[in-house]
Protein backbone atom coordinates (compact mmCIF):
# COMPACT_ATOMS: atom_id res chain seq x y z
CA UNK A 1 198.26 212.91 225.26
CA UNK A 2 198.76 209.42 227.23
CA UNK A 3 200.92 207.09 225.61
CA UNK A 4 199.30 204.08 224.62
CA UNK A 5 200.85 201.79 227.06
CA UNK A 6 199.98 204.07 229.76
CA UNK A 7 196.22 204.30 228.69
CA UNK A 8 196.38 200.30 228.57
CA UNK A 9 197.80 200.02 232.59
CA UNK A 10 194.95 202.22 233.20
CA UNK A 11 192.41 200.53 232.45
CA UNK A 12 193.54 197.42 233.87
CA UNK A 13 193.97 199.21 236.97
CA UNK A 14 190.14 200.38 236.19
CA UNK A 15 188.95 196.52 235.64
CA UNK A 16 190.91 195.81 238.97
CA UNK A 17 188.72 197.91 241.18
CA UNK A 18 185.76 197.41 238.97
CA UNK A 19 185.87 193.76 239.49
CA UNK A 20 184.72 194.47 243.04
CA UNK A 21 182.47 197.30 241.83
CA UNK A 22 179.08 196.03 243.82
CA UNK A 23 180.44 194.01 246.93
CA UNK A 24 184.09 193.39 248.01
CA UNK A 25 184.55 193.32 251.67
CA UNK A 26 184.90 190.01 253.81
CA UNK A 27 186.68 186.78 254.78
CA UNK A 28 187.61 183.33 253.58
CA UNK A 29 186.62 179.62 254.64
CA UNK A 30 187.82 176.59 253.93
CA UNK A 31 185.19 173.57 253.24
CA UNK A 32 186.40 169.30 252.79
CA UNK A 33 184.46 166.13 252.41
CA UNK A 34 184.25 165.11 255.75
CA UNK A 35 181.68 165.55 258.34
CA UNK A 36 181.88 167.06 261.59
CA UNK A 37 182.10 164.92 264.54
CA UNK A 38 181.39 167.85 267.27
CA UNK A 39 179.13 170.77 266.21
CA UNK A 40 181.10 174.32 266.69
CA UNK A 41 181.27 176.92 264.05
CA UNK A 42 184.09 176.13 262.46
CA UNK A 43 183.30 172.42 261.73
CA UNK A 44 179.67 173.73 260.52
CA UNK A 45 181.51 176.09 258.15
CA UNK A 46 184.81 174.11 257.41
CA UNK A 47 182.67 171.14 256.29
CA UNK A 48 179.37 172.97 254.80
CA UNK A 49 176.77 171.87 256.86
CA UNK A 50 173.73 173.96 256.71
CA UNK A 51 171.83 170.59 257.35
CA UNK A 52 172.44 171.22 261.02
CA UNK A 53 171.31 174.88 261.37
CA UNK A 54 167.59 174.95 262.86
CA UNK A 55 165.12 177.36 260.89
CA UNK A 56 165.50 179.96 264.56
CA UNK A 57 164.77 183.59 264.37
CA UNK A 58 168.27 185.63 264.82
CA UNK A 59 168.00 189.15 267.09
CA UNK A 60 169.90 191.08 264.65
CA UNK A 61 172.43 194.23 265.76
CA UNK A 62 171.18 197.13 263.06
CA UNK A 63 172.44 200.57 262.68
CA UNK A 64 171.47 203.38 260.71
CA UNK A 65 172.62 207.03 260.64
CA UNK A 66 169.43 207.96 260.27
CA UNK A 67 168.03 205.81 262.92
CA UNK A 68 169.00 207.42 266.37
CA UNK A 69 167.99 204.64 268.26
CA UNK A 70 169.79 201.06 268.48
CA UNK A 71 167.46 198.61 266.79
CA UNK A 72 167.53 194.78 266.16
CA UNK A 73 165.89 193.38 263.85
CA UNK A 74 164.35 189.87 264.35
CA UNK A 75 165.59 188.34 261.10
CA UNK A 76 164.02 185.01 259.42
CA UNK A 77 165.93 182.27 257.43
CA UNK A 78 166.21 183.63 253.90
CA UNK A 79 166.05 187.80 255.15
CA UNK A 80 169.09 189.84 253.15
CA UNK A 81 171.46 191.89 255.14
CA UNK A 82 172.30 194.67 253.37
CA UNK A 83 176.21 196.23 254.57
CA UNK A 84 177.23 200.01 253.74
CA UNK A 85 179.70 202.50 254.52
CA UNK A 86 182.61 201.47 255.96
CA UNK A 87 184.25 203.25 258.78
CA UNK A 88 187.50 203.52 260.70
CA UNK A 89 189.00 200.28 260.92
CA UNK A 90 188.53 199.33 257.63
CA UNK A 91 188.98 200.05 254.06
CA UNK A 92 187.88 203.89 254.13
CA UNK A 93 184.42 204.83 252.96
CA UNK A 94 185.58 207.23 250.72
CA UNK A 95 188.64 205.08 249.41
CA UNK A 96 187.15 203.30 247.08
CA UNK A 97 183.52 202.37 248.22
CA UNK A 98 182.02 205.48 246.01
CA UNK A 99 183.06 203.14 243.37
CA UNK A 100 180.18 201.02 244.75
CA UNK A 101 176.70 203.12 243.55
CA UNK A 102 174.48 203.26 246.25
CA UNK A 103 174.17 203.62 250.31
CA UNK A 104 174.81 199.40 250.20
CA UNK A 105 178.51 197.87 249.24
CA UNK A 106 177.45 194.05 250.25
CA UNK A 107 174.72 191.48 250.66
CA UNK A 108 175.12 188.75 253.11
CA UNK A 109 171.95 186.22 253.17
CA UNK A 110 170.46 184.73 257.24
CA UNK A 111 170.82 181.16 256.92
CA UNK A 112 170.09 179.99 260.55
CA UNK A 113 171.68 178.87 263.89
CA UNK A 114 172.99 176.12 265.42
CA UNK A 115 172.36 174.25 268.69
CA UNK A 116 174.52 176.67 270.66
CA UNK A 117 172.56 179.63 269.30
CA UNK A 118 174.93 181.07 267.06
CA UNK A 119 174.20 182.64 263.63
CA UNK A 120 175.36 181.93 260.23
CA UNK A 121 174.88 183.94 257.14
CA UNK A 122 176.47 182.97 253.67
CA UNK A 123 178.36 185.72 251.18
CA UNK A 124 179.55 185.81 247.85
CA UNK A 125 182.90 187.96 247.91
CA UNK A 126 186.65 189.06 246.34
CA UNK A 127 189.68 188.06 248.06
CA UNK A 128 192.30 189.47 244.71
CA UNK A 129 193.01 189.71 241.12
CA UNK A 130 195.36 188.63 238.75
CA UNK A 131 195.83 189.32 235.38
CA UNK A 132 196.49 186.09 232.94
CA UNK A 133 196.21 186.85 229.04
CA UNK A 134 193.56 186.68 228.08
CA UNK A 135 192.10 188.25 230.94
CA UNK A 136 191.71 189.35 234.27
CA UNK A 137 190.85 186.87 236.92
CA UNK A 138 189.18 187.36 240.06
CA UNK A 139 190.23 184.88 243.39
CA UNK A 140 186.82 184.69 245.30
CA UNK A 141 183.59 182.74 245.68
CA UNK A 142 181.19 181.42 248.64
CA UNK A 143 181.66 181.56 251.92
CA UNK A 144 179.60 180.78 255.22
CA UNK A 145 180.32 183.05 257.88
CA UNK A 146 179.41 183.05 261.93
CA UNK A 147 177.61 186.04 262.95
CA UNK A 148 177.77 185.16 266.66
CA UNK A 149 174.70 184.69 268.68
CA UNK A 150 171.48 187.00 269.29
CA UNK A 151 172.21 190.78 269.96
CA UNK A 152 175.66 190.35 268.88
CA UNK A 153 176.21 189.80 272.78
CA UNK A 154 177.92 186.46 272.26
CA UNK A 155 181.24 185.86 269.73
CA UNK A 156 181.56 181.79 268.95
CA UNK A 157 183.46 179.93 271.44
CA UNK A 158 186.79 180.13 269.77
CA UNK A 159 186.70 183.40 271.16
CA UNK A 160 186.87 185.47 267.99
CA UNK A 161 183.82 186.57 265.58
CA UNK A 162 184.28 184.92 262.08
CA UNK A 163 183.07 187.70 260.48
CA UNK A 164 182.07 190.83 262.38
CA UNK A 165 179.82 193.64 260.51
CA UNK A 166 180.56 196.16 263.40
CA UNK A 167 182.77 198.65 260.94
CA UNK A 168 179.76 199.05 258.46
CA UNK A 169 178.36 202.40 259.88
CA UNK A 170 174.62 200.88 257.68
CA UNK A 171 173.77 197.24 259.09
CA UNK A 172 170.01 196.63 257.73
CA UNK A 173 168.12 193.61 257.16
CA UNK A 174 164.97 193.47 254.69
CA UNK A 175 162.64 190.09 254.57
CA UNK A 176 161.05 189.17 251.17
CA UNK A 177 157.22 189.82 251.00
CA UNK A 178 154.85 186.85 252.31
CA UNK A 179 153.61 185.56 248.92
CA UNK A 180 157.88 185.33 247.70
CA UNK A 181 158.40 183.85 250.52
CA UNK A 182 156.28 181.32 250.70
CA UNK A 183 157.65 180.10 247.90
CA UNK A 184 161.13 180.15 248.75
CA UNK A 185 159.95 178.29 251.94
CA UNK A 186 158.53 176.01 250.42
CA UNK A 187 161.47 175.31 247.98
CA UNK A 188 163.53 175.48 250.76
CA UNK A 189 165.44 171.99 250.60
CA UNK A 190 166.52 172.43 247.02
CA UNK A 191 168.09 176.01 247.54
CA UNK A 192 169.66 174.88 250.75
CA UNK A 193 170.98 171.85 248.93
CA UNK A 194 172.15 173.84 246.07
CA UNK A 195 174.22 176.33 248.80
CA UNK A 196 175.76 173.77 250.29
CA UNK A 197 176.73 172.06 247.00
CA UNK A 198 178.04 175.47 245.73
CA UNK A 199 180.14 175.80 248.99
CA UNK A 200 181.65 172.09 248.81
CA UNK A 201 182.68 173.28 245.22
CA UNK A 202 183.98 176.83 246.03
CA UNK A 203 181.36 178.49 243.28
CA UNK A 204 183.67 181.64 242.27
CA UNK A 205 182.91 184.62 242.41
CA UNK A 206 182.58 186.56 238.46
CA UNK A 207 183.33 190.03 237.90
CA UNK A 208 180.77 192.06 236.80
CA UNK A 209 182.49 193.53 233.54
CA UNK A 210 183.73 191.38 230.72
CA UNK A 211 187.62 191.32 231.49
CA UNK A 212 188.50 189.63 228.13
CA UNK A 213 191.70 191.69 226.68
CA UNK A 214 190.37 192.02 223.05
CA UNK A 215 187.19 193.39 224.36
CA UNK A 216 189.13 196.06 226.48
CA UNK A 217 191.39 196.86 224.28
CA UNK A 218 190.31 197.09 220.88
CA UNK A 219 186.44 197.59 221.03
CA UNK A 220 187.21 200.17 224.20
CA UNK A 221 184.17 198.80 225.84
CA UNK A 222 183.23 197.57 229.33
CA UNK A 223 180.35 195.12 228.83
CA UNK A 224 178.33 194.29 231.95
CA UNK A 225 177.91 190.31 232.59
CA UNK A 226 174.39 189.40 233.84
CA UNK A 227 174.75 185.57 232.39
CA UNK A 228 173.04 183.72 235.51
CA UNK A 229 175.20 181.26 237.61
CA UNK A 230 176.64 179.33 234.37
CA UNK A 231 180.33 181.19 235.08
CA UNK A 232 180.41 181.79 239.16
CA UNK A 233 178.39 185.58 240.50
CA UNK A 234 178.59 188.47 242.71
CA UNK A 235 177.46 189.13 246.14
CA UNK A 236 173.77 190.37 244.83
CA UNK A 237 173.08 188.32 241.45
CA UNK A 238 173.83 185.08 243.48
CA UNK A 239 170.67 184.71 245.31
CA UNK A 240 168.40 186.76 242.52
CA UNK A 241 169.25 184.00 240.33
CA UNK A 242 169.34 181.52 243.04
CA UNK A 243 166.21 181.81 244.47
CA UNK A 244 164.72 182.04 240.70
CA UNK A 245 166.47 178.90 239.10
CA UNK A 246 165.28 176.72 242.59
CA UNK A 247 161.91 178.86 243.74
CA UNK A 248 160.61 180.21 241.10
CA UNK A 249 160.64 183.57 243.30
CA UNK A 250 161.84 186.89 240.77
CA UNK A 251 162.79 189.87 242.25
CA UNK A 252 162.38 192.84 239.76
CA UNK A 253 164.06 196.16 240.16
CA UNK A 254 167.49 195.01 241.23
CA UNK A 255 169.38 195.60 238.63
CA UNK A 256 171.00 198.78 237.30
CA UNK A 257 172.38 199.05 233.83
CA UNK A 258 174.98 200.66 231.38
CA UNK A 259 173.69 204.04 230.87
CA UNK A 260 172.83 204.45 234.56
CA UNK A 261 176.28 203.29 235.56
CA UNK A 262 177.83 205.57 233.30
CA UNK A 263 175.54 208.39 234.47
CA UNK A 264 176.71 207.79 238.11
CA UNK A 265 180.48 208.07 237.58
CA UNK A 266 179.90 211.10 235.03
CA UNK A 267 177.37 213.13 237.23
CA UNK A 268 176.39 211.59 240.31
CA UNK A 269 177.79 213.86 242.94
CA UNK A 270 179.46 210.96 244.54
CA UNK A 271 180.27 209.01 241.44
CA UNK A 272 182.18 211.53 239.93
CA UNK A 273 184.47 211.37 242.65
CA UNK A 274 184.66 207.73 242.77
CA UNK A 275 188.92 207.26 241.82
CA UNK A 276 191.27 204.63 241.86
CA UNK A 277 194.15 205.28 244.65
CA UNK A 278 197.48 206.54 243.73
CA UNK A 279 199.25 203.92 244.90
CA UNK A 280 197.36 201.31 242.44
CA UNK A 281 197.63 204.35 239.97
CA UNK A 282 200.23 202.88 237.01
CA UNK A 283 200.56 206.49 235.87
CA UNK A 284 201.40 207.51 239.21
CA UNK A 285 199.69 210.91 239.45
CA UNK A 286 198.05 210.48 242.72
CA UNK A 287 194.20 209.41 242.71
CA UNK A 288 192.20 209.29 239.12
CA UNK A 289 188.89 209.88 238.93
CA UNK A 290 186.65 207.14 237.07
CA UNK A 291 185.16 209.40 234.92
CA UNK A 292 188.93 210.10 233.81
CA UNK A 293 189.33 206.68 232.24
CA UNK A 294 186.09 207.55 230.58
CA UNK A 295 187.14 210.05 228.86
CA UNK A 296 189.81 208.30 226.97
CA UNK A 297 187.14 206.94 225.09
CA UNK A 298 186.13 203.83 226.69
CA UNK A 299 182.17 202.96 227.38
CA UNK A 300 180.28 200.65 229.60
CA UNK A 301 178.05 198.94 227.31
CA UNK A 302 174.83 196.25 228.28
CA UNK A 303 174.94 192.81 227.31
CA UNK A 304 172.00 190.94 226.73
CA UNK A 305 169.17 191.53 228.97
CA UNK A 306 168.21 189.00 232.08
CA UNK A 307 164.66 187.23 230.90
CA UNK A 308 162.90 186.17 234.06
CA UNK A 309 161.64 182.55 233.61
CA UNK A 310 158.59 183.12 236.21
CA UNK A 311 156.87 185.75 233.75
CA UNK A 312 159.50 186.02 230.65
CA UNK A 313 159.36 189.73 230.97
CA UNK A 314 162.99 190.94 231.10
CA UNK A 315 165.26 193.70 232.88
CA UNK A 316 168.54 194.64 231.40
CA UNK A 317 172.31 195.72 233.52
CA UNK A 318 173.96 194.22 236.74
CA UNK A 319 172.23 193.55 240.12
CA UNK A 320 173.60 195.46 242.58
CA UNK A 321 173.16 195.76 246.46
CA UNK A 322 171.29 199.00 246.78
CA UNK A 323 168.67 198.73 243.83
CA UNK A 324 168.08 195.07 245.31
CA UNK A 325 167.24 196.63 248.87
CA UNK A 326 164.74 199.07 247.31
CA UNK A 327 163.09 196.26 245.08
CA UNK A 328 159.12 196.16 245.99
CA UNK A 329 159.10 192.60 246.42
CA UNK A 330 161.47 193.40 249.83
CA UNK A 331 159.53 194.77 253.03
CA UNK A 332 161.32 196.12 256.64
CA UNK A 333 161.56 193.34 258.98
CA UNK A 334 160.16 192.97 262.91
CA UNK A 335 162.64 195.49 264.95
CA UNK A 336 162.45 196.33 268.72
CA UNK A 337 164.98 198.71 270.37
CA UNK A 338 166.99 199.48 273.68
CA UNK A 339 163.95 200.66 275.62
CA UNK A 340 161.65 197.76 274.35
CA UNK A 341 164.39 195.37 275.77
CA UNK A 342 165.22 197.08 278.99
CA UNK A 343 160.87 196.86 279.46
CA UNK A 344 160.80 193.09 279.26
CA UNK A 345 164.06 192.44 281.20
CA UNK A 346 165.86 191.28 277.50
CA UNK A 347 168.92 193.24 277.76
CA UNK A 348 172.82 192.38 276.31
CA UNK A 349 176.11 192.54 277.55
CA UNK A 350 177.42 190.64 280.59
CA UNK A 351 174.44 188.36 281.01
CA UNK A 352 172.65 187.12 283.91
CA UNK A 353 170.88 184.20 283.18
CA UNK A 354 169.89 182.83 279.98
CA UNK A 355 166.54 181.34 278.78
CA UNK A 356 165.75 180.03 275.66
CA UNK A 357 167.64 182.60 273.75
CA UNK A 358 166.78 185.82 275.71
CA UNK A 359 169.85 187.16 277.48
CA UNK A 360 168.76 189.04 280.60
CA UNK A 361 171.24 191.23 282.03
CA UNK A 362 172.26 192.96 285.67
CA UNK A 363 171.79 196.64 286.24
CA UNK A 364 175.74 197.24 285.11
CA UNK A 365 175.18 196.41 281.82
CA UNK A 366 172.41 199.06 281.17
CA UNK A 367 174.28 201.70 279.57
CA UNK A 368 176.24 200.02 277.19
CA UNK A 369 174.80 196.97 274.87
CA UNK A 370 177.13 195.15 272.58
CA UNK A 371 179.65 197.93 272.28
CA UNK A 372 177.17 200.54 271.55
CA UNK A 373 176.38 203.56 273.23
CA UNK A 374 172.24 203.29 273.69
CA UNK A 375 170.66 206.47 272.67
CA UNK A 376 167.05 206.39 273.98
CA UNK A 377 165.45 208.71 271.82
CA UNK A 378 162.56 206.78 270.50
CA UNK A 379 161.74 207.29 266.74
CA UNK A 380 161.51 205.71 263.70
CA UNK A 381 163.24 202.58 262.48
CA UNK A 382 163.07 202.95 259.13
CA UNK A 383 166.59 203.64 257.10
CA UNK A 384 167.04 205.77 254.24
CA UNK A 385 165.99 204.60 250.74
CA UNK A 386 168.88 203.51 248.60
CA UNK A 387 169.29 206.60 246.65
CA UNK A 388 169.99 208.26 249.78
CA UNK A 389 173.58 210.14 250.58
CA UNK A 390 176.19 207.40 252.04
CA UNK A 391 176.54 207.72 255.57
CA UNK A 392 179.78 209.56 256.38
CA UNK A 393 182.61 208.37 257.67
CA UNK A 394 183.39 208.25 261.39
């Protein structure tokens, strides 16, 4: 039997990795008051100025295991970038990412460029914890990030990405259907406004479980927070409830709840291997399995459900990245590939000349674009559903 204590520094060891259950990879920013007085990246992030990013398309780098062609998806202000399995370089895939259910750990959102063609994205994300009776709090909130320019040929001038998605083995973008768009587009000043406010004030970031001691404790129950944007979000729920508080625009189908959670980390043939690492392991036995912690009797449990304000019908449990990129409202974005570039004279690497945009490159850049080897197998460039198997780890 484990002695109480022991059973108590479990679970807060639990709530610890829970707390980034649906999106915890990334890095911070800094924002101030003042405005920028020359436009680079890190004046357009250090002092929040989306107001200076033009509505341009971005040429974005996607990969797919299952897609054995490089693709690049011509992404839209507003498209979702979904971010999955995490590869060498990086926190292992199979560390503590099957913690995360789904092929998708993290959201990031396309926000625009500026007028050196480089392109920002925005994230929600967890930088630590640290437990202070009574609770656990979570260090984390907003950020805008630079994604570099089209193709990923191009890092910022500093010389140095600001954040780079290259160890995510799954890079894929999805674009909200035309008549959800619309709307958002044509709300588009008051959620930009609203971002930029949010990133002035560092909007935190809220774990998704109720980390209040008596709660834990005493009841032995994990309740799942879904309260809007009243007490900060996480990397998903931000822009559901965003774009629904400022557009009007509901996305359905995004959310997964308590008995489906619990399902995952009790049967799922991934979830039930989902542990916390022995060396964050208070009882120090080497790795323990969620589904352990479980078994001493605790339960995830639903709070109240989420009641959409465009329709009032309502959905009940947490949004998380992978049920959000199979919503129905989402649909696959414009791609073209290695061979479609190479045909109109588009190509990456060490470029030629540039025109509006379009990077055109010498013959010595052919095999190699961005860092990837270019398989030219042409098929198709549609990624696995969400309910797929993770991709494995390179």
């Amino acid at each position: 039997m484990i002695p109480p204590l022991c059973k108590i520094m479990s679970t807060l060891a639990f709530v610890f990795l829970l707390g980034a259950l649906f999106c915890s990879h990334g890095c911070s920013s800094d924002s101030a008051d003042k405005s920028p007085t020359v436009i680079t990246p890190e004046s357009i992030i250090t002092f929040s100025r989306l107001d200076l990013l033009n509505d341009a398309p971005y040429y974005f780098p996607a990969t797919d295991p299952n897609v054995p062609v490089q693709t690049f998806q011509l992404l839209k202000k507003w498209d979702f970038i979904f971010l999955g399995g995490l590869g060498n370089g990086a926190i292992r895939r199979g560390f503590t990412g099957l913690l995360i259910p789904g092929r998708y750990d993290h959201v990031l959102v396309y926000l625009g460029k500026d007028v050196h063609g480089n392109a920002y994205a925005a994230e929600l994300n967890v930088d630590s914890f640290k437990v202070k009776a009574p609770s656990i709090f979570v260090d984390g909130g907003i950020r805008l990030l630079c994604l570099g320019t089209d193709y990923g040929t191009n890092v910022h001038p500093s010389g140095a990405h600001l954040f780079s998605t290259d160890n995510y083995q799954i890079r894929w973008a999805k674009t909200l259907k035309t008549q959800f768009r619309e709307k958002l587009t044509n709300n588009d000043q008051q959620v930009t406004t609203q971002i930029m406010a949010d990133l002035t004030a560092k909007f935190p970031y809220q774990l998704e479980f109720n980390s209040n001691f008596i709660t834990m404790f005493i009841l032995q129950k994990l309740v799942l927070v879904d309260d809007g944007q009243r007490n900060g979000a996480g990397c998903a729920d931000y822009w559901t409830n965003l774009f629904e508080e400022k557009a009007q625009v509901c996305i359905k189908g995004a959310r997964m709840n308590a008995v489906e959670i619990t399902d995952y980390f009790t049967n799922d043939p991934e979830g039930k291997n989902a542990a916390i690492p022995s060396e964050l392991n208070p009882l120090g036995t080497g790795n323990i399995l969620i589904r352990d912690f479980l078994n001493l009797g605790f339960t995830i449990t639903d709070s109240q459900p989420h009641h959409f304000s465009c329709d009032y019908s309502s959905e009940q449990g947490v949004v998380t990245p992978s049920r959000l990129f199979a919503s129905e409202q989402f649909e696959d974005t414009a791609t073209t590939n290695f061979a479609e570039i190479v045909g109109t004279g588009k190509l990456l690497g060490q470029s030629k000349t540039t025109v509006s945009g379009s990077v055109y490159a010498t013959s010595a850049t052919l095999p190699k674009i961005a860092g990837y080897i270019i398989r030219l197998e042409l098929s198709g460039t549609k990624p696995a559903q969400a309910t797929g198997t993770k991709a494995s780890e390179s």
